[in-house]
PDB file of N, CA and C in Angstrom:
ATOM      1  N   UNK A   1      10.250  17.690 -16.403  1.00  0.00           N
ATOM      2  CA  UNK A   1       9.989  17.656 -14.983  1.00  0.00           C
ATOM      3  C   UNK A   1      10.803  16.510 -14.384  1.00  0.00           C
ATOM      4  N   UNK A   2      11.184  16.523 -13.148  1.00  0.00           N
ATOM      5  CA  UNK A   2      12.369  15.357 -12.382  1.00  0.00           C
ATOM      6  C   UNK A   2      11.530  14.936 -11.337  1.00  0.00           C
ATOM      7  N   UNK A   3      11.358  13.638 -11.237  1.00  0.00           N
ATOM      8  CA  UNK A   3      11.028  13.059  -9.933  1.00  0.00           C
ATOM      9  C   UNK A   3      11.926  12.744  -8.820  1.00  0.00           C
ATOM     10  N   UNK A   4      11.800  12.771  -7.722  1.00  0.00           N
ATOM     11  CA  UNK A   4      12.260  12.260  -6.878  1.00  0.00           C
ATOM     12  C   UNK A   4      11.379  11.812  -5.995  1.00  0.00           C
ATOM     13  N   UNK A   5      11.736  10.873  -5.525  1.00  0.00           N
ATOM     14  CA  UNK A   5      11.444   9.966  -4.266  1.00  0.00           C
ATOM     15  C   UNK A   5      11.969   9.845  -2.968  1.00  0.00           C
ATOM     16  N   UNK A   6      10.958  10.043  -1.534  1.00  0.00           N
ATOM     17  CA  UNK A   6      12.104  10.009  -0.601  1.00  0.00           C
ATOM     18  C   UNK A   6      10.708  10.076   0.273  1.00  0.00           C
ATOM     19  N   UNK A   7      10.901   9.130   1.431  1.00  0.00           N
ATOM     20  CA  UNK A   7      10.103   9.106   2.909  1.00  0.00           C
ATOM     21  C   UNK A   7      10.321  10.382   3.668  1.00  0.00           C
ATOM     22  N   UNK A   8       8.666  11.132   4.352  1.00  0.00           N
ATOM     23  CA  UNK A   8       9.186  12.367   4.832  1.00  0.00           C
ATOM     24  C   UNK A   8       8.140  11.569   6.161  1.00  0.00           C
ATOM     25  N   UNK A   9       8.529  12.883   6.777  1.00  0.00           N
ATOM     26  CA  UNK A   9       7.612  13.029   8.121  1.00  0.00           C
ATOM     27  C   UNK A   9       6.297  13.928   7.876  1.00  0.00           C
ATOM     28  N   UNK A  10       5.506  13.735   9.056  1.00  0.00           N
ATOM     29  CA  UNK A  10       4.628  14.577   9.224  1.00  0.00           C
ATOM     30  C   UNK A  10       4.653  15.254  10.476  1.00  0.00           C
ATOM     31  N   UNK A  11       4.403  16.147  10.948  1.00  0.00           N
ATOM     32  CA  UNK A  11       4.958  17.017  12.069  1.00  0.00           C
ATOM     33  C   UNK A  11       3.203  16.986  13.104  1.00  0.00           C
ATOM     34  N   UNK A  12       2.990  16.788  13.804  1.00  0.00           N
ATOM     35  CA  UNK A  12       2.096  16.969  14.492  1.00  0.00           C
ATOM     36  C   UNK A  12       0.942  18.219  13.762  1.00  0.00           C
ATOM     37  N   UNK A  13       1.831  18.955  13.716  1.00  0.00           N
ATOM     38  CA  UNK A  13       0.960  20.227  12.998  1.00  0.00           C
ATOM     39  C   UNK A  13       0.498  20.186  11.779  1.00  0.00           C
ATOM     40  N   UNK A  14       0.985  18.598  11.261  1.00  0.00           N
ATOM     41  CA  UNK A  14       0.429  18.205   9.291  1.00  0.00           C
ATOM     42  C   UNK A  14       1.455  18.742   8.570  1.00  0.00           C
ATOM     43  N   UNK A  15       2.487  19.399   8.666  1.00  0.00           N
ATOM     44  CA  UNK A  15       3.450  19.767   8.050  1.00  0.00           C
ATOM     45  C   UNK A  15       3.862  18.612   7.484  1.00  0.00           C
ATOM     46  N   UNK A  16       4.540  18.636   6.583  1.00  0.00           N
ATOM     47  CA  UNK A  16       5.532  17.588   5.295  1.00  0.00           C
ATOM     48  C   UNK A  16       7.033  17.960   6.225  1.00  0.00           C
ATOM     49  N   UNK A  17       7.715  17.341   6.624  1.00  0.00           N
ATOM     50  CA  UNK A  17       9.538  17.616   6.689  1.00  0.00           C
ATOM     51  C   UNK A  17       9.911  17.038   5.634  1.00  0.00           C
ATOM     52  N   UNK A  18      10.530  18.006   4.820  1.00  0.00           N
ATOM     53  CA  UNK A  18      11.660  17.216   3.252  1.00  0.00           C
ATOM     54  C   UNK A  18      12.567  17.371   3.555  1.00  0.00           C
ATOM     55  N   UNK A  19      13.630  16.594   3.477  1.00  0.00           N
ATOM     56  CA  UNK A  19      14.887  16.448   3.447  1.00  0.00           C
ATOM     57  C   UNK A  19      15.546  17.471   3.267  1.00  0.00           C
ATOM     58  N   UNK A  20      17.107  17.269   3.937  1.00  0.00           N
ATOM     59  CA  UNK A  20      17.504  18.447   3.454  1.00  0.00           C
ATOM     60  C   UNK A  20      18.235  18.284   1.789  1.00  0.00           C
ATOM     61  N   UNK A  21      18.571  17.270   1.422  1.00  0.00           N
ATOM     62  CA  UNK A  21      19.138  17.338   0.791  1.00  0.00           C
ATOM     63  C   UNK A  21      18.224  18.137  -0.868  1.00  0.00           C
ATOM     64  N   UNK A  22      16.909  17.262  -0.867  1.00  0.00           N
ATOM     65  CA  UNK A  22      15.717  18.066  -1.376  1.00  0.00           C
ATOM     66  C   UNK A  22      15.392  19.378  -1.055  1.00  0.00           C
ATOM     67  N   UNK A  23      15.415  20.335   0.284  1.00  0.00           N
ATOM     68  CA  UNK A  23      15.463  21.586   0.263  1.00  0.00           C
ATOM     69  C   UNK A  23      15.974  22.471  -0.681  1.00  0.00           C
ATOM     70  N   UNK A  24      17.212  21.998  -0.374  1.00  0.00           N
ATOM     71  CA  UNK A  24      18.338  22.501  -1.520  1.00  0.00           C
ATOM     72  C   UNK A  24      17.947  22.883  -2.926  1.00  0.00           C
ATOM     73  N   UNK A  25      17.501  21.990  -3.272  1.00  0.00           N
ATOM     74  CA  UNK A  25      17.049  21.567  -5.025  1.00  0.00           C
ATOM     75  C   UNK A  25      16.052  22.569  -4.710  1.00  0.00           C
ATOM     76  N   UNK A  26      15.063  22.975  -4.574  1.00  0.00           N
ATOM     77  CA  UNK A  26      14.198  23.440  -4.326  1.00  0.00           C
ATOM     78  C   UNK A  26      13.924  25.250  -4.519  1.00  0.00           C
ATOM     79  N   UNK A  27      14.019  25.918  -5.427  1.00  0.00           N
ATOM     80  CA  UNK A  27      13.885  27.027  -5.483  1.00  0.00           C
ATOM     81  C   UNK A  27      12.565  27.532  -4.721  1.00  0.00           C
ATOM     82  N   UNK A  28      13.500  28.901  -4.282  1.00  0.00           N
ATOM     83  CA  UNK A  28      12.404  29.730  -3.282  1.00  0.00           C
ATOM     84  C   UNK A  28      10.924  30.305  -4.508  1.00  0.00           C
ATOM     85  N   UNK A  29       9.841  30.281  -3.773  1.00  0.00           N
ATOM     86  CA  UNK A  29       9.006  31.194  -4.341  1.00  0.00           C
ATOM     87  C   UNK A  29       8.375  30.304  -5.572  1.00  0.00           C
ATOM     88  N   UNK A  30       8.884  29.176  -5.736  1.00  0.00           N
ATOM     89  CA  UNK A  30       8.556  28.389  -6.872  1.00  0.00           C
ATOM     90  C   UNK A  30       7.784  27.573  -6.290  1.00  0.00           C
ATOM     91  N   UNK A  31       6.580  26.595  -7.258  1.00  0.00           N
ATOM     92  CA  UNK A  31       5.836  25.911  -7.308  1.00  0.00           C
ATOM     93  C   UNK A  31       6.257  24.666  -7.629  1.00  0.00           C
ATOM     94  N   UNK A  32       5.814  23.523  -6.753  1.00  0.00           N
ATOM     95  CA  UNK A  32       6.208  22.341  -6.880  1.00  0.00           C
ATOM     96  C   UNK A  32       5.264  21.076  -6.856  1.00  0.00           C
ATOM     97  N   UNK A  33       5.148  20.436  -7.541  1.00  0.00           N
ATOM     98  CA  UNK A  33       4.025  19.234  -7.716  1.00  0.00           C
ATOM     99  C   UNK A  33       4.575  17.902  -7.270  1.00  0.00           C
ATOM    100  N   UNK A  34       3.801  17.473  -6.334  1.00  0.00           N
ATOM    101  CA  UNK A  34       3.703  16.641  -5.702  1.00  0.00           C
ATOM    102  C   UNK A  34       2.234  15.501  -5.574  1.00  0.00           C
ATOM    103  N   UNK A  35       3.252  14.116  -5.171  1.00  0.00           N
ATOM    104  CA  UNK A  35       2.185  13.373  -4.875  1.00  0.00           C
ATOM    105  C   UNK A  35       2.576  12.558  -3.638  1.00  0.00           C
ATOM    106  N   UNK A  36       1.327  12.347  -3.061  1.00  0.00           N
ATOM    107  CA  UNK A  36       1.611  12.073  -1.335  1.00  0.00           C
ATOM    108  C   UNK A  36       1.127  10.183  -1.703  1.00  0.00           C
ATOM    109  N   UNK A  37       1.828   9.493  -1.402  1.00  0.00           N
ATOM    110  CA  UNK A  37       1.247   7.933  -1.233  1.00  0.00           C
ATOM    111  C   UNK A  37       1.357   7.508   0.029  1.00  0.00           C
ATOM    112  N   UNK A  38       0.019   7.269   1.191  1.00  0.00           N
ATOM    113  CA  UNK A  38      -0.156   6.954   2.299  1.00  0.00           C
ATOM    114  C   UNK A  38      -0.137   5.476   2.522  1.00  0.00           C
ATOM    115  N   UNK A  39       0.304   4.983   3.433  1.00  0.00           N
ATOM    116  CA  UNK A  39       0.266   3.568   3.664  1.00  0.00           C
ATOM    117  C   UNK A  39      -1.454   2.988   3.688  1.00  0.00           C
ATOM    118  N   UNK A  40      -2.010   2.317   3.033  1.00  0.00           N
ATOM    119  CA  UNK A  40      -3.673   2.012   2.719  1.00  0.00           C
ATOM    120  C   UNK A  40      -3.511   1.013   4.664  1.00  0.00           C
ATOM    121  N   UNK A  41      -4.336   0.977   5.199  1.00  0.00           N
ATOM    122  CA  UNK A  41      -5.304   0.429   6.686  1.00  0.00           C
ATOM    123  C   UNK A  41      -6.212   0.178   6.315  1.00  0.00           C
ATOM    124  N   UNK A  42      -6.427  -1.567   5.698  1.00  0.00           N
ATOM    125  CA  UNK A  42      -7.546  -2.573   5.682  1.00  0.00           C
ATOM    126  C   UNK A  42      -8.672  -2.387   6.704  1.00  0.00           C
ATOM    127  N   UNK A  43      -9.807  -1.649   6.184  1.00  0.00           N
ATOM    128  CA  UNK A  43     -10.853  -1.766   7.243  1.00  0.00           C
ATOM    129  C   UNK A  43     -11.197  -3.926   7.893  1.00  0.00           C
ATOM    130  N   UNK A  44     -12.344  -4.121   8.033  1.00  0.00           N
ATOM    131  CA  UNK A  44     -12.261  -5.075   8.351  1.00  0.00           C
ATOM    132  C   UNK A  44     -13.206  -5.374   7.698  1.00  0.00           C
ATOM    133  N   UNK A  45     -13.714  -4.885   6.760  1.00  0.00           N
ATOM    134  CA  UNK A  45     -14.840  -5.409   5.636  1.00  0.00           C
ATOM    135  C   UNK A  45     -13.880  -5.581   4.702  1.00  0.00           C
ATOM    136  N   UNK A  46     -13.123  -5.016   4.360  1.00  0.00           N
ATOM    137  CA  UNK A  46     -12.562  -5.753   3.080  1.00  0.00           C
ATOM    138  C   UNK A  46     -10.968  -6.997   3.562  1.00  0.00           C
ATOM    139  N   UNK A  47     -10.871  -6.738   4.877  1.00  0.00           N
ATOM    140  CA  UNK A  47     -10.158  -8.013   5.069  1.00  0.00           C
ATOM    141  C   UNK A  47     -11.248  -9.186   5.323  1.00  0.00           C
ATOM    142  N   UNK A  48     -12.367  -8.936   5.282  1.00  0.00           N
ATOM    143  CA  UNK A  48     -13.466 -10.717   5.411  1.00  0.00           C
ATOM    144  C   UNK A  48     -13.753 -10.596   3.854  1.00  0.00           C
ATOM    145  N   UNK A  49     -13.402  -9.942   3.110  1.00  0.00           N
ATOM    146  CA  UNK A  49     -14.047  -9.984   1.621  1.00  0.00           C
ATOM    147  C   UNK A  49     -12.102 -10.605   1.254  1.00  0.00           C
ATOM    148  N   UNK A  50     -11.460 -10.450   1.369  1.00  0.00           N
ATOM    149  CA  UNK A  50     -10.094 -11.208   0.932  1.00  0.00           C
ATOM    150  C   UNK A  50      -9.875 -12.583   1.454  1.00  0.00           C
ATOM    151  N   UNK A  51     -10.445 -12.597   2.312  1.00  0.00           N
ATOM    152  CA  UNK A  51     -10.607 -14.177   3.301  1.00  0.00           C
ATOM    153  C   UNK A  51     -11.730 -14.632   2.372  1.00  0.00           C
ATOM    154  N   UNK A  52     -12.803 -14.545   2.193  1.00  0.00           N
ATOM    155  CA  UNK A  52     -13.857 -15.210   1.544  1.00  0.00           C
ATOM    156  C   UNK A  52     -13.314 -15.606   0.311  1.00  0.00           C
ATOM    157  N   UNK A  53     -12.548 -14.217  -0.346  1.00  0.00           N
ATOM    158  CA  UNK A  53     -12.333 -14.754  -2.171  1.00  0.00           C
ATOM    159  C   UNK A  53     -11.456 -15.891  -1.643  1.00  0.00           C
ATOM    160  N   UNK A  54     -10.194 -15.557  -0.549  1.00  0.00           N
ATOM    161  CA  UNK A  54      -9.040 -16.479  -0.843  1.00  0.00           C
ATOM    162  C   UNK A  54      -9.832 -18.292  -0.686  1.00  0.00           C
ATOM    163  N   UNK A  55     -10.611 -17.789   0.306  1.00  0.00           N
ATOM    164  CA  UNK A  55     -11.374 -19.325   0.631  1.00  0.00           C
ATOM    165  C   UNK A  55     -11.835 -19.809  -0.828  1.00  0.00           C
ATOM    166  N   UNK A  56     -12.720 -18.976  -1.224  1.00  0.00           N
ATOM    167  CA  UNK A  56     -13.193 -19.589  -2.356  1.00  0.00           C
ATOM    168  C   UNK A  56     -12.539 -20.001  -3.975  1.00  0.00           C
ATOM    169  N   UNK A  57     -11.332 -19.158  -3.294  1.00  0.00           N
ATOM    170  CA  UNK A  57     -10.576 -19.531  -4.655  1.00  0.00           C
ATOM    171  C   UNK A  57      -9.905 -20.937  -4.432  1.00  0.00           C
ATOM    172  N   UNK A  58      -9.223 -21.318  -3.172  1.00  0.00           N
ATOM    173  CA  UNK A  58      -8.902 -22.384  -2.846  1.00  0.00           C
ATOM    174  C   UNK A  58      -9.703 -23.643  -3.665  1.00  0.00           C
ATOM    175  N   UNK A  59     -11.063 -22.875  -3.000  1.00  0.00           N
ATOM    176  CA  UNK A  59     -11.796 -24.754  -3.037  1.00  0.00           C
ATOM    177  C   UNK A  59     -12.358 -24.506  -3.946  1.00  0.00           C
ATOM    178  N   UNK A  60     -12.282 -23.574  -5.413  1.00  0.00           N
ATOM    179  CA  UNK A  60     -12.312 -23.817  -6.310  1.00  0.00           C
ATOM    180  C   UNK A  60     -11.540 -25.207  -7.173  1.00  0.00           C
ATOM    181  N   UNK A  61     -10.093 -24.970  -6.505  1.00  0.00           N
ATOM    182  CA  UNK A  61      -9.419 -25.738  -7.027  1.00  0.00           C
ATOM    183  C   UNK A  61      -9.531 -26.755  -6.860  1.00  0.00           C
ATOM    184  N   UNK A  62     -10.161 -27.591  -5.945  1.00  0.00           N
ATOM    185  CA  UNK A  62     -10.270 -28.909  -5.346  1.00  0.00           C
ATOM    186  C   UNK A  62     -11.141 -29.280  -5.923  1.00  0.00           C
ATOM    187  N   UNK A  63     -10.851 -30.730  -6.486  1.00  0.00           N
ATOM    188  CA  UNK A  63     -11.819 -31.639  -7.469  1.00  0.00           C
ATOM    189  C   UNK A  63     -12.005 -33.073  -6.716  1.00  0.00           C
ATOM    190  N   UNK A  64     -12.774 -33.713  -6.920  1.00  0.00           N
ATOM    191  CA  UNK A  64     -13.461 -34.557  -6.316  1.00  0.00           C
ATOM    192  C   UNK A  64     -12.862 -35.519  -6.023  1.00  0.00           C
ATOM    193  N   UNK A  65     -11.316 -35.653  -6.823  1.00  0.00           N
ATOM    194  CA  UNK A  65     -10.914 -37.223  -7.253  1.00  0.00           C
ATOM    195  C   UNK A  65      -9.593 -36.687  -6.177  1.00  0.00           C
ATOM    196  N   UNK A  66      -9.719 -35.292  -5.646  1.00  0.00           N
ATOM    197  CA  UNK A  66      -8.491 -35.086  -4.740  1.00  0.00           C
ATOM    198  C   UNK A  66      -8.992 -35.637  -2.699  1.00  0.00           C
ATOM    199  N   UNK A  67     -10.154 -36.023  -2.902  1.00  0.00           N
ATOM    200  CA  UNK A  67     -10.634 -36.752  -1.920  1.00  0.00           C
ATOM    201  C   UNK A  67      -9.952 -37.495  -1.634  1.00  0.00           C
ATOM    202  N   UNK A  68      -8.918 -38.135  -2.409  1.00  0.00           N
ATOM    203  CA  UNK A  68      -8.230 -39.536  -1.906  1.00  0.00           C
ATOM    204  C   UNK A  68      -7.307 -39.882  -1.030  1.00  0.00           C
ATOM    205  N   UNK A  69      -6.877 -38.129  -1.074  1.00  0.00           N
ATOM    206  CA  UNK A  69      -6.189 -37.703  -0.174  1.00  0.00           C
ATOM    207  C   UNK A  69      -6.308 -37.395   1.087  1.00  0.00           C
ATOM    208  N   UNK A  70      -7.574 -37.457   1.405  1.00  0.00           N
ATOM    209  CA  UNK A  70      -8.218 -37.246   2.621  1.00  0.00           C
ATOM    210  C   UNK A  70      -8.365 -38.283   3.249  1.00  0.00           C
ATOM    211  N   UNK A  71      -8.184 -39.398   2.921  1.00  0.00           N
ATOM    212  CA  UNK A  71      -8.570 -41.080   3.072  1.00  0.00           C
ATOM    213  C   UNK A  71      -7.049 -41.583   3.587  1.00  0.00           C
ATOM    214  N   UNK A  72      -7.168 -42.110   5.186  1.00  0.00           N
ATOM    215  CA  UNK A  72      -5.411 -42.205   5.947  1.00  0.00           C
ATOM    216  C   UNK A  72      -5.697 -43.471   5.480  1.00  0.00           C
TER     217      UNK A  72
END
């Protein structure tokens, strides 16, 4: 089996546009397997759950003796 890769459109109507150059390749009447990868849209629960870890991973790192640094 051959992969190819290539950005398509979607047509108002949900249609796929493939390339032409992929048309080509493409025998009539034949079956073709595909996989669609959509761009992922962060709800806003899991962007406050990436803010929390990142917070907490931060001040994980911070140890007591790095206080000194806080001191002008």
């Amino acid at each position: 089996m051959k992969a190819y890769a290539f950005s398509a459109k979607v047509t108002p109507e949900g249609q796929v546009e493939l390339p032409e150059r992929l048309r080509r390749l493409l025998a009539a009447d034949k079956t073709a397997r595909l996989l669609v990868l959509m761009p992922e849209t962060p709800d806003a629960d899991e962007l406050a759950a990436w803010d929390e870890l990142t917070s907490e991973q931060f001040l994980a790192g911070y140890a007591a003796a790095d206080a000194v640094y806080d001191q002008h």
